[in-house]
C-alpha atoms as a PDB file:
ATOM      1  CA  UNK A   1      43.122 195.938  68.293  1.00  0.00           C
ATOM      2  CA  UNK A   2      42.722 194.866  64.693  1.00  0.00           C
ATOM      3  CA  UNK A   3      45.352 192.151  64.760  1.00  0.00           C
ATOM      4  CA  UNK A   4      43.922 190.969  68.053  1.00  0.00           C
ATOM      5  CA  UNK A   5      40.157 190.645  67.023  1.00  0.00           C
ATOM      6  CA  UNK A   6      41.486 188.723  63.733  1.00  0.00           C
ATOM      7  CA  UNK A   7      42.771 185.990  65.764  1.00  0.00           C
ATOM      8  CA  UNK A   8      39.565 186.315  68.144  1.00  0.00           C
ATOM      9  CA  UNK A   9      37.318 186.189  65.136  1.00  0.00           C
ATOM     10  CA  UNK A  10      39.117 182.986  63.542  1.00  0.00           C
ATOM     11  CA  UNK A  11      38.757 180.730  67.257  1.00  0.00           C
ATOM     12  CA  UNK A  12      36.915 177.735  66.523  1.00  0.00           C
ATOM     13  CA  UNK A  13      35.432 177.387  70.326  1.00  0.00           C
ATOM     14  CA  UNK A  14      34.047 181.143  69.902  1.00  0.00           C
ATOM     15  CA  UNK A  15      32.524 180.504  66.889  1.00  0.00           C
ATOM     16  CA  UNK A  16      30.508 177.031  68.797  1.00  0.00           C
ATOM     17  CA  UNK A  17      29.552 179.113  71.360  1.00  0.00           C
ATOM     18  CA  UNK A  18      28.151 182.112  69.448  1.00  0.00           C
ATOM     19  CA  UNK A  19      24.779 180.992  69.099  1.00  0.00           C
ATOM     20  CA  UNK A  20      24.339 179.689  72.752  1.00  0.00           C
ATOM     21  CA  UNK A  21      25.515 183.706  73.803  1.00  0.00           C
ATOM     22  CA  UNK A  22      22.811 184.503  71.280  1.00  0.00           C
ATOM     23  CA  UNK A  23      20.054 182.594  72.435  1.00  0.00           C
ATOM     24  CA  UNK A  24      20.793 183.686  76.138  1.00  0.00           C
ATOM     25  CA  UNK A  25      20.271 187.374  75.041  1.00  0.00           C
ATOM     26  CA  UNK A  26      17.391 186.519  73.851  1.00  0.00           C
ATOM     27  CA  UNK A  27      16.236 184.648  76.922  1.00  0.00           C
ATOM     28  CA  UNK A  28      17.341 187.779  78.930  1.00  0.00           C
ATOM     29  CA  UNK A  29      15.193 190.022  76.625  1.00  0.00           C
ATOM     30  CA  UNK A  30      12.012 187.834  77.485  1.00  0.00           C
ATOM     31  CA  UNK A  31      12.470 187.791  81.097  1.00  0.00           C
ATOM     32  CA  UNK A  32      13.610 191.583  82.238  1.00  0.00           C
ATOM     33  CA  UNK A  33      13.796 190.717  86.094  1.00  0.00           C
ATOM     34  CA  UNK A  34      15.627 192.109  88.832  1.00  0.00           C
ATOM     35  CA  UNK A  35      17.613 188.905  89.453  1.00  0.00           C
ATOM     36  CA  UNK A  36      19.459 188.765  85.943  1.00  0.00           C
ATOM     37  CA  UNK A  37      22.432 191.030  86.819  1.00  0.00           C
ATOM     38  CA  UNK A  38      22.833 188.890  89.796  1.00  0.00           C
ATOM     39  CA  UNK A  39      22.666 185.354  87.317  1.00  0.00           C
ATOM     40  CA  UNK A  40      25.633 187.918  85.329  1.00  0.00           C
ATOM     41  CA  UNK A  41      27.840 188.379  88.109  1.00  0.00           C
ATOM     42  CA  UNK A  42      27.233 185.115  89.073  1.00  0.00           C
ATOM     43  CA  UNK A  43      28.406 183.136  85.709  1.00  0.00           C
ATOM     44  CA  UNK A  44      30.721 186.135  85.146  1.00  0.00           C
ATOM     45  CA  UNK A  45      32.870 185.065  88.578  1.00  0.00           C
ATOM     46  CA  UNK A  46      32.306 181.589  88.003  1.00  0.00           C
ATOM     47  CA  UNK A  47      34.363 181.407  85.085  1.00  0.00           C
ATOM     48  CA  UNK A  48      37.148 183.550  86.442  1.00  0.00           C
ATOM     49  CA  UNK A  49      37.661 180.682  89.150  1.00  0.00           C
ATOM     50  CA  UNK A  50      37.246 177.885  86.392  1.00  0.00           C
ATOM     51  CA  UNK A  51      39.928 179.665  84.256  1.00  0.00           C
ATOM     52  CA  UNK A  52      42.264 179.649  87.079  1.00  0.00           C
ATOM     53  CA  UNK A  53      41.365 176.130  88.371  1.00  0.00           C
ATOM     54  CA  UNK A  54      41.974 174.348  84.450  1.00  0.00           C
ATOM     55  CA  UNK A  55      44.945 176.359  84.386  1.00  0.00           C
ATOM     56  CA  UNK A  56      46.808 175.326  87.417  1.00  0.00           C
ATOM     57  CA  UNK A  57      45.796 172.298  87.610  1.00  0.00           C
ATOM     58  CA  UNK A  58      44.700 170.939  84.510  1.00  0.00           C
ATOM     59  CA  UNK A  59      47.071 172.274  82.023  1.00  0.00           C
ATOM     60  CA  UNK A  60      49.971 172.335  84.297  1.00  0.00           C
ATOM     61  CA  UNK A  61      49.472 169.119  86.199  1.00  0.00           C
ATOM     62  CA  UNK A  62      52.198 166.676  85.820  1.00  0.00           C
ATOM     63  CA  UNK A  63      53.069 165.463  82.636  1.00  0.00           C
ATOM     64  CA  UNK A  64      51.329 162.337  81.725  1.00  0.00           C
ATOM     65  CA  UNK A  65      53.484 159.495  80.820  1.00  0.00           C
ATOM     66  CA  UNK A  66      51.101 157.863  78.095  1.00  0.00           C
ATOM     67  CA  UNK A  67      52.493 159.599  75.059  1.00  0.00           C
ATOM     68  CA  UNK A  68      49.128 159.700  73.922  1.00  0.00           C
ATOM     69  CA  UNK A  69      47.798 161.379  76.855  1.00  0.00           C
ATOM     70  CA  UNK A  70      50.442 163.269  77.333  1.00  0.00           C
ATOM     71  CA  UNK A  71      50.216 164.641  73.055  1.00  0.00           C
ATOM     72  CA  UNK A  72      46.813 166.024  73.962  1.00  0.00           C
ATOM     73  CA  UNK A  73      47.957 168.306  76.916  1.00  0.00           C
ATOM     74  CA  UNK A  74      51.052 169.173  74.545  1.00  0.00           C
ATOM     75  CA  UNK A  75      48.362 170.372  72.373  1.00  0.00           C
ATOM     76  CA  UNK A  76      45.920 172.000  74.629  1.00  0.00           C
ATOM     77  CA  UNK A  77      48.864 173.614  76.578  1.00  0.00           C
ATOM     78  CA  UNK A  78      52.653 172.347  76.773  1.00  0.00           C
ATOM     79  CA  UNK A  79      53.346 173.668  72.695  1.00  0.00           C
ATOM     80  CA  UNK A  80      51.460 176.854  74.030  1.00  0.00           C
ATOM     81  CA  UNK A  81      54.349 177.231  76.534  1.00  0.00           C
ATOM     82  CA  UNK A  82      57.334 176.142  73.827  1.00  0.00           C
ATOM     83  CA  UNK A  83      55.643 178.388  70.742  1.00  0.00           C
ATOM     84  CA  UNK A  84      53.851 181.484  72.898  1.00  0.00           C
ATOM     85  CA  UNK A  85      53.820 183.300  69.380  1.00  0.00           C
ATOM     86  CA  UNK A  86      52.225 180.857  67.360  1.00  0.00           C
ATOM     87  CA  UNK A  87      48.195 181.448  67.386  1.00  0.00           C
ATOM     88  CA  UNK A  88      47.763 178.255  66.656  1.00  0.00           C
ATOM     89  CA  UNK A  89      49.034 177.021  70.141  1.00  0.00           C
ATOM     90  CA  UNK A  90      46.518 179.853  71.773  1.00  0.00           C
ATOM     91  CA  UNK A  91      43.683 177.673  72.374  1.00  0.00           C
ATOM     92  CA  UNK A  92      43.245 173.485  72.220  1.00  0.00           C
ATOM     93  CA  UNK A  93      42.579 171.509  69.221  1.00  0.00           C
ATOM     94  CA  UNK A  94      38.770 170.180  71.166  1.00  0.00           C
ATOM     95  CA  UNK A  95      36.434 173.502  70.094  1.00  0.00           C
ATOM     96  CA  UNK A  96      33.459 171.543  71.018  1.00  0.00           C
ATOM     97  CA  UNK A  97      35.026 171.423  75.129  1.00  0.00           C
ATOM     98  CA  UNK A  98      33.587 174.622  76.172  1.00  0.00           C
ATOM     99  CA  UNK A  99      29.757 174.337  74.691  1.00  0.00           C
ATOM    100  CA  UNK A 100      30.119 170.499  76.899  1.00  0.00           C
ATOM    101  CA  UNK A 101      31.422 171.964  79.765  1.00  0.00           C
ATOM    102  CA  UNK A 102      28.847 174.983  79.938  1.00  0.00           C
ATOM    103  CA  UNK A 103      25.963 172.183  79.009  1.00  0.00           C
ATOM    104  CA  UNK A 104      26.931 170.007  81.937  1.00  0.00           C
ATOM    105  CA  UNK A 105      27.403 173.008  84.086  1.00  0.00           C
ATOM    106  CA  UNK A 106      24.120 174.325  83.268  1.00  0.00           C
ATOM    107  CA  UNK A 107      22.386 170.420  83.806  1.00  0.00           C
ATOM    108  CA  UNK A 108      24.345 170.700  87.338  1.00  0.00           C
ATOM    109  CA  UNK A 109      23.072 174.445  88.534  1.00  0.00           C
ATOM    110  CA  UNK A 110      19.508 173.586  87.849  1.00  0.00           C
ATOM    111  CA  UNK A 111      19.438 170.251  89.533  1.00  0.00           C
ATOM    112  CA  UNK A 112      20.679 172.206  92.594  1.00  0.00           C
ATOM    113  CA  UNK A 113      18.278 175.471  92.186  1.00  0.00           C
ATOM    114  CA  UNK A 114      15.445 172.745  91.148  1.00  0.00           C
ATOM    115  CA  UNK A 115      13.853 172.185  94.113  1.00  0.00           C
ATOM    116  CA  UNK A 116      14.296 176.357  95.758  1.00  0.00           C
ATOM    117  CA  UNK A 117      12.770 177.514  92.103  1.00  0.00           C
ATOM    118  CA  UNK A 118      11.065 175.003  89.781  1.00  0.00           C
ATOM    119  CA  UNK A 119      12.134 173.740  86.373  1.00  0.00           C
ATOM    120  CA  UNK A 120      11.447 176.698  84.215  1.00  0.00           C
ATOM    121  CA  UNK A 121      13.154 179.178  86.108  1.00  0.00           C
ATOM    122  CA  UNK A 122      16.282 177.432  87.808  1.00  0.00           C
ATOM    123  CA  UNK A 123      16.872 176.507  84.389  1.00  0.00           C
ATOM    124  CA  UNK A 124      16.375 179.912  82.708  1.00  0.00           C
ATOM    125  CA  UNK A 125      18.630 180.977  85.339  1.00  0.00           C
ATOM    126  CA  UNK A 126      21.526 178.411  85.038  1.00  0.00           C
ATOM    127  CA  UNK A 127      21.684 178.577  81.656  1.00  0.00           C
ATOM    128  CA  UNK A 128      21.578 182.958  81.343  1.00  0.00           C
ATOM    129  CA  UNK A 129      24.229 183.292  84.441  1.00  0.00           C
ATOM    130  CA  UNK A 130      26.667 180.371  82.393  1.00  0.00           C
ATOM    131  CA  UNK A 131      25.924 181.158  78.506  1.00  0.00           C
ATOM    132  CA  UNK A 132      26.395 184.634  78.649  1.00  0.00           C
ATOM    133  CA  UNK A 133      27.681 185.896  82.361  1.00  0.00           C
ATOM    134  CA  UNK A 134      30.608 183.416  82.065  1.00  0.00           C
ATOM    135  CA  UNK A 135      31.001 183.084  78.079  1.00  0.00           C
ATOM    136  CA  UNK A 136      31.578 186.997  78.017  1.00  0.00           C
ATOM    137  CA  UNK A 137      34.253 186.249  81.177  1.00  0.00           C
ATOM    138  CA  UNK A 138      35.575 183.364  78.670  1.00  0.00           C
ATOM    139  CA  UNK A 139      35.628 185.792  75.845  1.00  0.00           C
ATOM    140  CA  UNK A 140      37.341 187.986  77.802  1.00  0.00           C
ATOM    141  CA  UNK A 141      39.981 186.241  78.594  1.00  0.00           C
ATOM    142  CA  UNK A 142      40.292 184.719  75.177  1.00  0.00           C
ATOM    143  CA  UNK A 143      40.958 188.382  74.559  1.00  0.00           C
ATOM    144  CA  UNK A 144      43.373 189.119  77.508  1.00  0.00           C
ATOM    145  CA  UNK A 145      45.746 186.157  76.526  1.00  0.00           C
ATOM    146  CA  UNK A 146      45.863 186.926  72.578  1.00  0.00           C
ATOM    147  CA  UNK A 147      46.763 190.553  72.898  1.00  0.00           C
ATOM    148  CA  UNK A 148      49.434 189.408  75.968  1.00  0.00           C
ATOM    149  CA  UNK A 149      51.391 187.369  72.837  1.00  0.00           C
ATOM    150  CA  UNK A 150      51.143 189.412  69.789  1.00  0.00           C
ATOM    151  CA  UNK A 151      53.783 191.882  68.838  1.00  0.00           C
ATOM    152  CA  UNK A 152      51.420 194.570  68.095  1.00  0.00           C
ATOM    153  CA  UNK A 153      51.013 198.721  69.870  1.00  0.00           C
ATOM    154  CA  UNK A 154      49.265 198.290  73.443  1.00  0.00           C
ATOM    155  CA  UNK A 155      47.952 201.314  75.205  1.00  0.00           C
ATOM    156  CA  UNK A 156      48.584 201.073  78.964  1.00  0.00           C
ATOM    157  CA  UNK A 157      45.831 198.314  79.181  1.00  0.00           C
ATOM    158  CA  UNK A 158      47.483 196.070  77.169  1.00  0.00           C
ATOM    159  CA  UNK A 159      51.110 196.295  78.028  1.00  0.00           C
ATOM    160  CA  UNK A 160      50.030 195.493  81.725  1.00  0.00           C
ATOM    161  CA  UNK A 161      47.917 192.437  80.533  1.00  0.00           C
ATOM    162  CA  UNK A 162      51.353 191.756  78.999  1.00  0.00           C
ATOM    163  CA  UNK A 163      53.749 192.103  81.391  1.00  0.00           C
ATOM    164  CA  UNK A 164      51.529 190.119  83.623  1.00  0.00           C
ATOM    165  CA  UNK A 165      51.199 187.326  81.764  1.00  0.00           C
ATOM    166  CA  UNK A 166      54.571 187.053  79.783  1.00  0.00           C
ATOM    167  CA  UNK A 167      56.202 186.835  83.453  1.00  0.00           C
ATOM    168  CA  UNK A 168      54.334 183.576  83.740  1.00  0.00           C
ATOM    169  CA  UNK A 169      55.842 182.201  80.482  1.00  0.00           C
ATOM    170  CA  UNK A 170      59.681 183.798  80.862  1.00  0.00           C
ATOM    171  CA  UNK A 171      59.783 184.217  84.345  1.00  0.00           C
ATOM    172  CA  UNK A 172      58.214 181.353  86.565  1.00  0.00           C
ATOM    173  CA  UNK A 173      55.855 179.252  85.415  1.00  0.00           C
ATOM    174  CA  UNK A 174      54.187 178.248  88.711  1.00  0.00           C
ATOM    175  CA  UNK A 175      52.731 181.460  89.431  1.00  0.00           C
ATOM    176  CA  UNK A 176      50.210 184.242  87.810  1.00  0.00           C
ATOM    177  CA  UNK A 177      47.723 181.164  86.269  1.00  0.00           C
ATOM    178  CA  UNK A 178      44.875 184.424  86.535  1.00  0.00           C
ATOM    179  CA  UNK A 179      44.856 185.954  83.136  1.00  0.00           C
ATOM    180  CA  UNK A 180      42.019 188.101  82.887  1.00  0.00           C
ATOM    181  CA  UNK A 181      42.719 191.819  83.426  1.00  0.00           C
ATOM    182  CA  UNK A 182      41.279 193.190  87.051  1.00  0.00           C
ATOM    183  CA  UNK A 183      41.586 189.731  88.772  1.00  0.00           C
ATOM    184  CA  UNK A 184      45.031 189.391  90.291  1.00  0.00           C
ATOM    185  CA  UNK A 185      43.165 188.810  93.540  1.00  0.00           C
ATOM    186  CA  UNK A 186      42.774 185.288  92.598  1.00  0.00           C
ATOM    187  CA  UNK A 187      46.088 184.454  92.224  1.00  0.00           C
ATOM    188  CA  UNK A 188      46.604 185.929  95.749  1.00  0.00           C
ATOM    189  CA  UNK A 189      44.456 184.482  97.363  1.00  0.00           C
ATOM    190  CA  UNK A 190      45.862 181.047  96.250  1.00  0.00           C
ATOM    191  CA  UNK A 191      49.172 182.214  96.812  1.00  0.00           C
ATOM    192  CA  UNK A 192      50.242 181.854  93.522  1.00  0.00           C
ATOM    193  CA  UNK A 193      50.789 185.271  92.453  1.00  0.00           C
ATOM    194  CA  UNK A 194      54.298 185.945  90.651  1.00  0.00           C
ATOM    195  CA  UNK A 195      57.158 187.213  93.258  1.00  0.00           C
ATOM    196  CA  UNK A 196      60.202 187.934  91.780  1.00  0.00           C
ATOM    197  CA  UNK A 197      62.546 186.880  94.384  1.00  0.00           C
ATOM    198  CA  UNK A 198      61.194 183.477  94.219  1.00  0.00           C
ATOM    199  CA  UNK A 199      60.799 183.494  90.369  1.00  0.00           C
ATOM    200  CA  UNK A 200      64.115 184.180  90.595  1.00  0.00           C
ATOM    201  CA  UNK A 201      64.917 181.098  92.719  1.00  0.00           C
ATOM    202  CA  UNK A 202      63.040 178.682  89.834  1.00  0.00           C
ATOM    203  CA  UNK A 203      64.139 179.969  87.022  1.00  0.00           C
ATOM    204  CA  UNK A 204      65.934 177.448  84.643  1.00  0.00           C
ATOM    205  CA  UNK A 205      67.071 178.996  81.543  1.00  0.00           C
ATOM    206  CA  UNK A 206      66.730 175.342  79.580  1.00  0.00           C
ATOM    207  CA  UNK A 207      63.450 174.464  80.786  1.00  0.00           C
ATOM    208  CA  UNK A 208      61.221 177.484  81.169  1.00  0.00           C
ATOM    209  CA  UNK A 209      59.726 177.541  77.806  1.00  0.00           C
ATOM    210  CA  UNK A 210      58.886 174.124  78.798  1.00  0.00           C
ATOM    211  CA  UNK A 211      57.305 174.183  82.157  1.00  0.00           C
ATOM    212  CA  UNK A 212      59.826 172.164  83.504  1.00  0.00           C
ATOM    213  CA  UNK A 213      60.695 169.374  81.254  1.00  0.00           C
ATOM    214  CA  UNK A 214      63.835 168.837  79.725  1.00  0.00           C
ATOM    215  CA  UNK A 215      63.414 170.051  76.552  1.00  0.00           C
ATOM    216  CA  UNK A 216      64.823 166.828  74.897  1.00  0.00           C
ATOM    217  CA  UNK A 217      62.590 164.603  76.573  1.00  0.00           C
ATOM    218  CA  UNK A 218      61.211 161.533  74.362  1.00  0.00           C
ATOM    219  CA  UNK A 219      57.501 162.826  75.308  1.00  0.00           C
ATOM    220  CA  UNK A 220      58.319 166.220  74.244  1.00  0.00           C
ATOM    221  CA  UNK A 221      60.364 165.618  71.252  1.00  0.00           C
ATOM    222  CA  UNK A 222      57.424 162.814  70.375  1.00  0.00           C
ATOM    223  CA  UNK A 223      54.709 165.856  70.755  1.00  0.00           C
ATOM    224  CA  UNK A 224      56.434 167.888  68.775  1.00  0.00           C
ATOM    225  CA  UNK A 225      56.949 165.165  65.954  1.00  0.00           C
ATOM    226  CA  UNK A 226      53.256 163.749  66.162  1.00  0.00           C
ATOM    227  CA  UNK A 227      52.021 167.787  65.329  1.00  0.00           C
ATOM    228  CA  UNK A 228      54.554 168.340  62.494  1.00  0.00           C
ATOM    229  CA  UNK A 229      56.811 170.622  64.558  1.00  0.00           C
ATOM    230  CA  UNK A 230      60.610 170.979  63.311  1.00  0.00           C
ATOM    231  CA  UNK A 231      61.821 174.292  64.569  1.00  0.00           C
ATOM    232  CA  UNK A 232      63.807 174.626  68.087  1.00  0.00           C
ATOM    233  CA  UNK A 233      61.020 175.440  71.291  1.00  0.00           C
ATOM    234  CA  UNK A 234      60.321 179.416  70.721  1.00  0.00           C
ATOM    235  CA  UNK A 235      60.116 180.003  67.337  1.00  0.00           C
ATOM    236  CA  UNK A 236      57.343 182.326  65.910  1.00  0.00           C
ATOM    237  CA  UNK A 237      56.008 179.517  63.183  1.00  0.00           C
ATOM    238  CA  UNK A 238      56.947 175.909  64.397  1.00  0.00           C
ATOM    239  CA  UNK A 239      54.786 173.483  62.428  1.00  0.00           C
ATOM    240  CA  UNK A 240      54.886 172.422  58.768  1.00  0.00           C
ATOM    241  CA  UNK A 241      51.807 171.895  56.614  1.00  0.00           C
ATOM    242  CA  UNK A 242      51.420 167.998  56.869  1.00  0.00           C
ATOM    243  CA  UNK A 243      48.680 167.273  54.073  1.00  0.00           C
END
């Protein structure tokens, strides 16, 4: 638990959206209504579906063939895949994306509830059910993923959350893009939760660790250049200090 909160504790998008959390506790405390642990749920949920939507198909669409383009999704996900040890491949290098995304998610709920609720409250509502129903889902997961790649004692919890996950970097890399603990049901209902006879059938020893690609591709071996990276795909520290 200690090992996992010190990586939690040191995640720059966390840290931006701290205060917003904050502030929406405080917004709950000044308006105690039956609807709030509906607004909970609701932003809660949300974010389960967003985390499996920017997984599949964000972070494992096709690989771009700009190498510039194609550097930033090595960075938010493809070095991620080719260093699963290395915390510093757990999240993207934008810390800034999530407080945008929940802003513009919380200027598109109230436009919608607008006209059903007024101003004030569609927006007191948008903004409690995103900044703190789906930041604690966010956190969550933030959670769920660290302890899933760090070599430290699980209870039965986390070696589940492990297995689970691990299976979707060793094992097959189109299936299981649901993280979060309790929430396989997503992936099944997409039909992309992990089966082993047809993980089985994907499974390439030489490109797993890099969701597909040949590992000596000029984009990857670019990537890998461009973010100081000298050790072979795997290894627990992969980047040099490049001041």
């Amino acid at each position: 638990m200690k090992e996992t909160l010190s990586v939690l504790i040191r995640m720059g998008s966390l840290h931006r959206l701290l205060p917003f959390w904050l502030f929406g506790i405080w917004l709950i405390s000044q308006n105690l209504s039956w609807w709030i642990p509906f607004a909970l749920v609701y932003g809660y949920v949300a974010q389960l579906f967003v985390e499996y939507a920017m997984h599949r198909f964000l972070y494992h669409r096709a690989p771009p063939t700009a190498q510039g383009t194609f550097n930033d999704l090595y960075r938010a996900h493809i070095g991620h895949h080719e260093y699963p040890t290395d915390p510093e491949f757990f999240t993207g290098d934008d810390h800034w994306y999530a407080v945008r995304f929940g802003f513009v998610s919380v200027a598109i709920h109230t436009l919608v509830l607008w006209p059903f609720l007024g101003l004030q409250f569609a927006l007191s509502l948008s903004y409690i059910a995103l900044f703190v129903g789906s930041v604690s889902a966010f956190t969550f997961y933030e959670y769920c993923h660290t302890i899933s790649h760090l070599n430290v004692p699980k209870g039965r919890l986390g070696q589940y959350i492990t297995r689970k996950h691990l299976a979707h970097h060793f094992q097959d890399h189109n299936a299981t893009f649901q993280v979060s603990f309790g929430f396989d049901w997503i992936d099944r209902l997409f039909g992309t939760a992990h089966h082993k006879d047809t993980a089985r059938a994907r499974f390439d020893r030489k490109t797993m660790l890099s969701m597909g690609m040949d590992p000596e591709d000029l984009r990857l071996v670019t990537a890998r250049k461009a973010f100081g990276i000298t050790e072979r795909p795997g290894a627990k520290r992969a980047r040099v200090d490049q001041t």
